[in-house]
N, C-alpha and C. Protein backbone atom coordinates (compact mmCIF):
# COMPACT_ATOMS: atom_id res chain seq x y z
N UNK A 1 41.54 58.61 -143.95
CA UNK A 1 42.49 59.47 -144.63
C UNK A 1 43.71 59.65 -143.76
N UNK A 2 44.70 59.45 -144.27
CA UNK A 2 45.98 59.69 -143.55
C UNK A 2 46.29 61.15 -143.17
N UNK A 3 46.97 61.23 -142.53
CA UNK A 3 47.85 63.07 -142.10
C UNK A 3 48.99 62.94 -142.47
N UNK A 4 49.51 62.04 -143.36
CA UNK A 4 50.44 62.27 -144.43
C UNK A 4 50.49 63.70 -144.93
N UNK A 5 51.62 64.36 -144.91
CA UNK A 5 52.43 65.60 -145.89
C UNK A 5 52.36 64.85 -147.18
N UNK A 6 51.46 65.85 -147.93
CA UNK A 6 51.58 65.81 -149.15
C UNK A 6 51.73 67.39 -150.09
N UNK A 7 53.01 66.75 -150.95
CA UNK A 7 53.36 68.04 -151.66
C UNK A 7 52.91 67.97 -152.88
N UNK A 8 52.28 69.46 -153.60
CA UNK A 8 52.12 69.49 -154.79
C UNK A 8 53.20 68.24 -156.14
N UNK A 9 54.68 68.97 -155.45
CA UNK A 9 55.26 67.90 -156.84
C UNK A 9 55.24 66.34 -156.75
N UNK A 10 54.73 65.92 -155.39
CA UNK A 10 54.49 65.10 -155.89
C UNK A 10 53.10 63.96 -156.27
N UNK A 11 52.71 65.15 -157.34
CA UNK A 11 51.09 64.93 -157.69
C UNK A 11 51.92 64.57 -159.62
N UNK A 12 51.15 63.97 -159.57
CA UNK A 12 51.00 63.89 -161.61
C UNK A 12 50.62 64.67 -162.22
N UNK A 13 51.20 65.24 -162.85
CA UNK A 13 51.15 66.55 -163.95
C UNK A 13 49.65 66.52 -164.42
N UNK A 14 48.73 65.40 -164.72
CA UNK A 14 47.46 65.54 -164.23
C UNK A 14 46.93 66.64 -163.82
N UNK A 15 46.97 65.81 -162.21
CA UNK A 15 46.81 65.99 -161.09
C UNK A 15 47.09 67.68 -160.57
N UNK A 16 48.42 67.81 -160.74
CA UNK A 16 48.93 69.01 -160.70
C UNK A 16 48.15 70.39 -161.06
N UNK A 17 47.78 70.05 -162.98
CA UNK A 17 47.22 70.82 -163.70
C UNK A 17 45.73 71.22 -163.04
N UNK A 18 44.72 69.97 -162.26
CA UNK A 18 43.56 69.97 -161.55
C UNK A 18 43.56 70.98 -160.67
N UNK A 19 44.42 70.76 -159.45
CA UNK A 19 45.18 71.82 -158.46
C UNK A 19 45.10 73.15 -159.24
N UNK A 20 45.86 73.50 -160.13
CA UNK A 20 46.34 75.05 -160.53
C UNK A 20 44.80 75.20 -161.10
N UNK A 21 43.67 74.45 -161.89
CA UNK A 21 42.64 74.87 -162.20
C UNK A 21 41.63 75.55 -161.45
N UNK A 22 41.60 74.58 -160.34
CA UNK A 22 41.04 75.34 -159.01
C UNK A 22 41.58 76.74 -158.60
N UNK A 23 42.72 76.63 -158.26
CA UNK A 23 43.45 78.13 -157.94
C UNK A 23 43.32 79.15 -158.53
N UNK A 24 43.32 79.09 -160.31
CA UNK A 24 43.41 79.75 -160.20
C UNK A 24 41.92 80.40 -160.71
N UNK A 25 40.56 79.30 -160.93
CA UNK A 25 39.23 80.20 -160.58
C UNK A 25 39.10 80.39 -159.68
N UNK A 26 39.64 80.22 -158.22
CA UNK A 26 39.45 80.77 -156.81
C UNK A 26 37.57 80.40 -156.27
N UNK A 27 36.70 80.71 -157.38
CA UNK A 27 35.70 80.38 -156.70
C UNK A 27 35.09 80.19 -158.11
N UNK A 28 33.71 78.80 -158.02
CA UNK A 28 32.98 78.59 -158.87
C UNK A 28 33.06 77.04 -159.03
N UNK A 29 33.07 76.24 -160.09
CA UNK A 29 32.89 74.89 -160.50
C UNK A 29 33.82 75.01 -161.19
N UNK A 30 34.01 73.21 -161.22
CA UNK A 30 34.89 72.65 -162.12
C UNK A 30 34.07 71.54 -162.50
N UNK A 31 33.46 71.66 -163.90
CA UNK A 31 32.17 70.89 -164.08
C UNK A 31 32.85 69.38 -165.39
N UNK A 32 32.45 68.08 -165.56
CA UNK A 32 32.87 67.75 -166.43
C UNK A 32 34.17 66.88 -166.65
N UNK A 33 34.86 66.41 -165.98
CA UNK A 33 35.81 66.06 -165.91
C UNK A 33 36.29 64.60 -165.76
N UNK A 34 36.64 63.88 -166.34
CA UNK A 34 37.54 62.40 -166.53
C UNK A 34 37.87 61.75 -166.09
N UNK A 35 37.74 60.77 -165.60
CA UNK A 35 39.10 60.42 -165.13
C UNK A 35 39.54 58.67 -164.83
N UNK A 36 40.57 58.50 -165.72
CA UNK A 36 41.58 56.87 -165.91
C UNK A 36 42.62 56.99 -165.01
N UNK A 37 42.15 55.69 -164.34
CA UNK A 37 43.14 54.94 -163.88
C UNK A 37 43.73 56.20 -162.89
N UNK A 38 42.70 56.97 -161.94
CA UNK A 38 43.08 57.64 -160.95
C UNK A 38 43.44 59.07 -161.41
N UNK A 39 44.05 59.70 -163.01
CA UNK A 39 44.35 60.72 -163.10
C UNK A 39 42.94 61.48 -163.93
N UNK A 40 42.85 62.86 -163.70
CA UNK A 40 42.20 64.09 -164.37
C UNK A 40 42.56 63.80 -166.10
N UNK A 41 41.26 63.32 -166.81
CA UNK A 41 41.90 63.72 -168.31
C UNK A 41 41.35 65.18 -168.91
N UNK A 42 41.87 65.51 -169.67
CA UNK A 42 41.56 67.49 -170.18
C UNK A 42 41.24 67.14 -171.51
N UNK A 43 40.52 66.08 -171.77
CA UNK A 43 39.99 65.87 -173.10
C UNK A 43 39.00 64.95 -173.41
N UNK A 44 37.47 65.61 -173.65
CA UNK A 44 37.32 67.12 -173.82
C UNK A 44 37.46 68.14 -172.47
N UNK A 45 38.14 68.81 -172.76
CA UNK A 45 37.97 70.13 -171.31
C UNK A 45 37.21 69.94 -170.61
N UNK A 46 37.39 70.34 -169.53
CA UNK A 46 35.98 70.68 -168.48
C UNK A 46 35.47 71.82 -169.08
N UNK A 47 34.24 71.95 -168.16
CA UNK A 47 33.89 73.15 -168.27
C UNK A 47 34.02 73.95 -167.00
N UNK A 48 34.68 75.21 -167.09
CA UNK A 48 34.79 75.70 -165.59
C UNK A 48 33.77 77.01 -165.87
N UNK A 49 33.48 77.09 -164.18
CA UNK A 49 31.94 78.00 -164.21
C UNK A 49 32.53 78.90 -163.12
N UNK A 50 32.87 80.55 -163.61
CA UNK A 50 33.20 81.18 -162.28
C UNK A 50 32.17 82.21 -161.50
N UNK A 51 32.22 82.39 -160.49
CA UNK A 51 31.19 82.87 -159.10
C UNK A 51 32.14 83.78 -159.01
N UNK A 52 32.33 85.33 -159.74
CA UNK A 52 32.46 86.12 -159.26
C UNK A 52 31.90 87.75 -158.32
N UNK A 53 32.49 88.03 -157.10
CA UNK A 53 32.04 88.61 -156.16
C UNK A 53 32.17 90.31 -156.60
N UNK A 54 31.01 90.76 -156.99
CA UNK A 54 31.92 92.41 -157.69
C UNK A 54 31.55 93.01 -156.41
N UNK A 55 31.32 93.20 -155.37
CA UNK A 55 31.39 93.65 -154.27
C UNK A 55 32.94 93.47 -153.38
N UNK A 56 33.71 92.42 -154.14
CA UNK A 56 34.51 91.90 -153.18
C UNK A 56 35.91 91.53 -154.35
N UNK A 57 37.09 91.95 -154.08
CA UNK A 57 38.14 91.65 -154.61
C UNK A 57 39.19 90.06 -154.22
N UNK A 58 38.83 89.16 -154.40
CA UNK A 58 38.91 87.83 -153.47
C UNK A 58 40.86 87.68 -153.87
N UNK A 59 41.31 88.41 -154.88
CA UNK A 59 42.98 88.32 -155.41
C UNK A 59 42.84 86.84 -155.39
N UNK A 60 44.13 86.64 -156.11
CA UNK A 60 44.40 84.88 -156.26
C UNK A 60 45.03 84.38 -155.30
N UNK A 61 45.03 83.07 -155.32
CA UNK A 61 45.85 82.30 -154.37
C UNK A 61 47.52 82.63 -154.54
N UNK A 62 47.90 82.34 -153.32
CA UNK A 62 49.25 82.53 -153.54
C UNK A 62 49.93 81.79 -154.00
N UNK A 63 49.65 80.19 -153.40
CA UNK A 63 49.96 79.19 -153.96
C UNK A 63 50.30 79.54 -155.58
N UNK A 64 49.95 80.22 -156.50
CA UNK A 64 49.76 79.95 -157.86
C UNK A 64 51.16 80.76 -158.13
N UNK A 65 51.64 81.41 -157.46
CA UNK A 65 53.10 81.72 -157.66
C UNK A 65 54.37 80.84 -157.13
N UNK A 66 53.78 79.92 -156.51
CA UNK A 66 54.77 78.91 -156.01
C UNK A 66 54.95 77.57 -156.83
N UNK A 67 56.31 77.34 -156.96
CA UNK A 67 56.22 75.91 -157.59
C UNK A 67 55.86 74.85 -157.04
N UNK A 68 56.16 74.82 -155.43
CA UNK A 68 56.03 73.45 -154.54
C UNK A 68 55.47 74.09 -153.36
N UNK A 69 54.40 73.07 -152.88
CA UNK A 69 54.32 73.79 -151.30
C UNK A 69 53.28 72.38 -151.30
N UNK A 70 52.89 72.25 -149.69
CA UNK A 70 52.08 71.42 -148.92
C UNK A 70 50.46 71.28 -149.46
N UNK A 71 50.13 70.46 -149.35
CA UNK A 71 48.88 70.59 -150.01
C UNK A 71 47.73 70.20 -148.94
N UNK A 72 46.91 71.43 -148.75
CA UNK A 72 45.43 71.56 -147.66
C UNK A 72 45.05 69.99 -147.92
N UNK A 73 44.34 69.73 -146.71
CA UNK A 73 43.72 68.98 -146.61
C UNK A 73 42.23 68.35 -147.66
N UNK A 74 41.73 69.68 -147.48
CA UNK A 74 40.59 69.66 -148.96
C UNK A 74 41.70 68.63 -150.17
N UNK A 75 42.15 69.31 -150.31
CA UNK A 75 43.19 68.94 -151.87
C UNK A 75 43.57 67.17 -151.57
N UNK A 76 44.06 67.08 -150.60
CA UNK A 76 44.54 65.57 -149.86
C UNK A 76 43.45 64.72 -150.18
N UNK A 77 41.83 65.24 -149.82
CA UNK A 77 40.43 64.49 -149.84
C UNK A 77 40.43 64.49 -151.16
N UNK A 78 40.56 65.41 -152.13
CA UNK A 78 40.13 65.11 -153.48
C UNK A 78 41.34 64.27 -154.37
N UNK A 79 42.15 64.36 -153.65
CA UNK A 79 43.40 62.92 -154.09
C UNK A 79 42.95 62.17 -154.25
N UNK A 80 42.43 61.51 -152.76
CA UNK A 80 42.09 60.24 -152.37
C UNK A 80 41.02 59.94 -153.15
N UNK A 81 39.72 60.97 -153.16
CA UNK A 81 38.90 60.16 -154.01
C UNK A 81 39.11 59.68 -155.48
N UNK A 82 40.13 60.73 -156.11
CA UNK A 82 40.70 60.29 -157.59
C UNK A 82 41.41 58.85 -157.51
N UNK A 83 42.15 58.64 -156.01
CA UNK A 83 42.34 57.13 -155.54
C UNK A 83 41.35 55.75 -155.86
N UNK A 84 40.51 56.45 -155.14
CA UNK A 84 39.24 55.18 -154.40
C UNK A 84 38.46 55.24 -155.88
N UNK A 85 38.17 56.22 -156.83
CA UNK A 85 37.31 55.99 -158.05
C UNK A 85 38.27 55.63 -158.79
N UNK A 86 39.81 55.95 -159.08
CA UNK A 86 40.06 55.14 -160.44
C UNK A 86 39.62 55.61 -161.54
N UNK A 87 38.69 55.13 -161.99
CA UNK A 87 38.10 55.42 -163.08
C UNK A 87 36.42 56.04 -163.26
N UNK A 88 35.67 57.16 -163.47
CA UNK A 88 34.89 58.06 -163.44
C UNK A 88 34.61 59.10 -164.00
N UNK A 89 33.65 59.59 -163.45
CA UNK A 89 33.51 61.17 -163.87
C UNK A 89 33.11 62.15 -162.84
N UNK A 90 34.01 63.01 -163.04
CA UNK A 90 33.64 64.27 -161.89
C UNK A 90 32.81 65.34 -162.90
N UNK A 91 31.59 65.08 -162.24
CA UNK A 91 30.30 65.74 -162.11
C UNK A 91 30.62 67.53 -161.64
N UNK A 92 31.15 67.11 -160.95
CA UNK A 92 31.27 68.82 -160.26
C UNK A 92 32.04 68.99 -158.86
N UNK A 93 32.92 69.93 -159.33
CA UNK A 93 33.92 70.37 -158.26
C UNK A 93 33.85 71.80 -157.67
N UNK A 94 33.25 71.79 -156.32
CA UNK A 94 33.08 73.45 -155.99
C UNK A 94 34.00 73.38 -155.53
N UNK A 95 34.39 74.91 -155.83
CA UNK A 95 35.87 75.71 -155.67
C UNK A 95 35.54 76.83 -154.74
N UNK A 96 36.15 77.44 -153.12
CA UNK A 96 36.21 77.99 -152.66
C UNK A 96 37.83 78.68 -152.18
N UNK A 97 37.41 79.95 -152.77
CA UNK A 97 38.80 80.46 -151.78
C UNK A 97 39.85 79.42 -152.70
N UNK A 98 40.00 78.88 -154.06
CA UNK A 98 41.18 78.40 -154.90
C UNK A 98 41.05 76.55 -154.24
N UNK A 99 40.25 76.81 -153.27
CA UNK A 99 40.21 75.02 -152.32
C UNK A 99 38.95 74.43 -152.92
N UNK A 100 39.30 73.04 -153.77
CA UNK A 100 38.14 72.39 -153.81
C UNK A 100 36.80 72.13 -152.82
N UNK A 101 36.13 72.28 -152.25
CA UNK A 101 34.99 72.09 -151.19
C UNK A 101 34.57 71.12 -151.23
N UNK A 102 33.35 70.45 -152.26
CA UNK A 102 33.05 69.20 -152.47
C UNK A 102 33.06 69.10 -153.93
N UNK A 103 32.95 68.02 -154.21
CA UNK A 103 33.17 67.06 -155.23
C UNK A 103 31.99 66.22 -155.85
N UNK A 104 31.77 65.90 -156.56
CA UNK A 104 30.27 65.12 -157.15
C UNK A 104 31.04 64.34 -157.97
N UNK A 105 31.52 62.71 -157.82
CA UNK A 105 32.02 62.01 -158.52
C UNK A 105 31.09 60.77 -159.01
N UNK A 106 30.69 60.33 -160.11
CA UNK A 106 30.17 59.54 -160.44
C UNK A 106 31.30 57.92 -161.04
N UNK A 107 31.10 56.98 -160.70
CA UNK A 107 31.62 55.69 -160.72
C UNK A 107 30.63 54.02 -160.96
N UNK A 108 31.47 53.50 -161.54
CA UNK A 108 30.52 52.20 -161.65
C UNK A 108 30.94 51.43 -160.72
N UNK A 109 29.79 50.73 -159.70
CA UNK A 109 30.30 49.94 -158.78
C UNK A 109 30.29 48.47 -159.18
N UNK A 110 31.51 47.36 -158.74
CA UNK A 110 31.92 46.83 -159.21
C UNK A 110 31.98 45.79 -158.58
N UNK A 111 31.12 44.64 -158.34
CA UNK A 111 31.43 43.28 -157.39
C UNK A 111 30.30 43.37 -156.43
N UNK A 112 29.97 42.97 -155.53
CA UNK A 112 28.94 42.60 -154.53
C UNK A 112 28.40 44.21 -153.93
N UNK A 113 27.14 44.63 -153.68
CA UNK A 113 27.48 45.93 -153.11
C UNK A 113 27.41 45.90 -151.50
């Protein structure tokens, strides 16, 4: 993985929309999800599953009031794998703190293994 700066705008409106989904359940899954030729499709929807803390007020990310800003590293890893799969299905995306954590991507492998 590179240490390339990477900024939100310049993600694919996709892509983008994936980002703000996470943010703004802050915590829980992002179950269900698509994906051609490297981008997030929203049809049919995911299903998002939220883990809320009633002991604990977690507020939203800030990010979600910003139009542009740098994008965590987490976010950079789940680029790349929308990279390296192409084409798939994301199984499940835990969401911590608005930051993807891990990922459960399913793919067909393709040529010699």
């Amino acid at each position: 993985m590179t240490t390339k700066t990477l900024r939100f705008s310049q993600l694919s409106l996709a892509r983008q929309r994936l980002v703000r989904i996470c943010q703004t359940l802050n915590f829980g899954q992002v179950q269900g999800v698509t994906v051609r030729d490297g981008d997030p499709m929203f049809e049919p929807a995911p299903v998002v599953v939220s883990d809320t803390k009633l002991y604990l007020d977690d507020g939203p990310r800030p990010e979600l009031q910003l139009a542009d800003f740098d994008l965590r590293d987490d976010v950079r890893r789940l680029m790349a794998q929308l990279d390296e799969g192409r084409n798939g299905f994301i199984e499940r995306i835990e969401v911590q703190a608005g930051m993807p954590r891990r990922v459960r991507f399913r793919t067909t492998v393709r040529g010699p293994a």
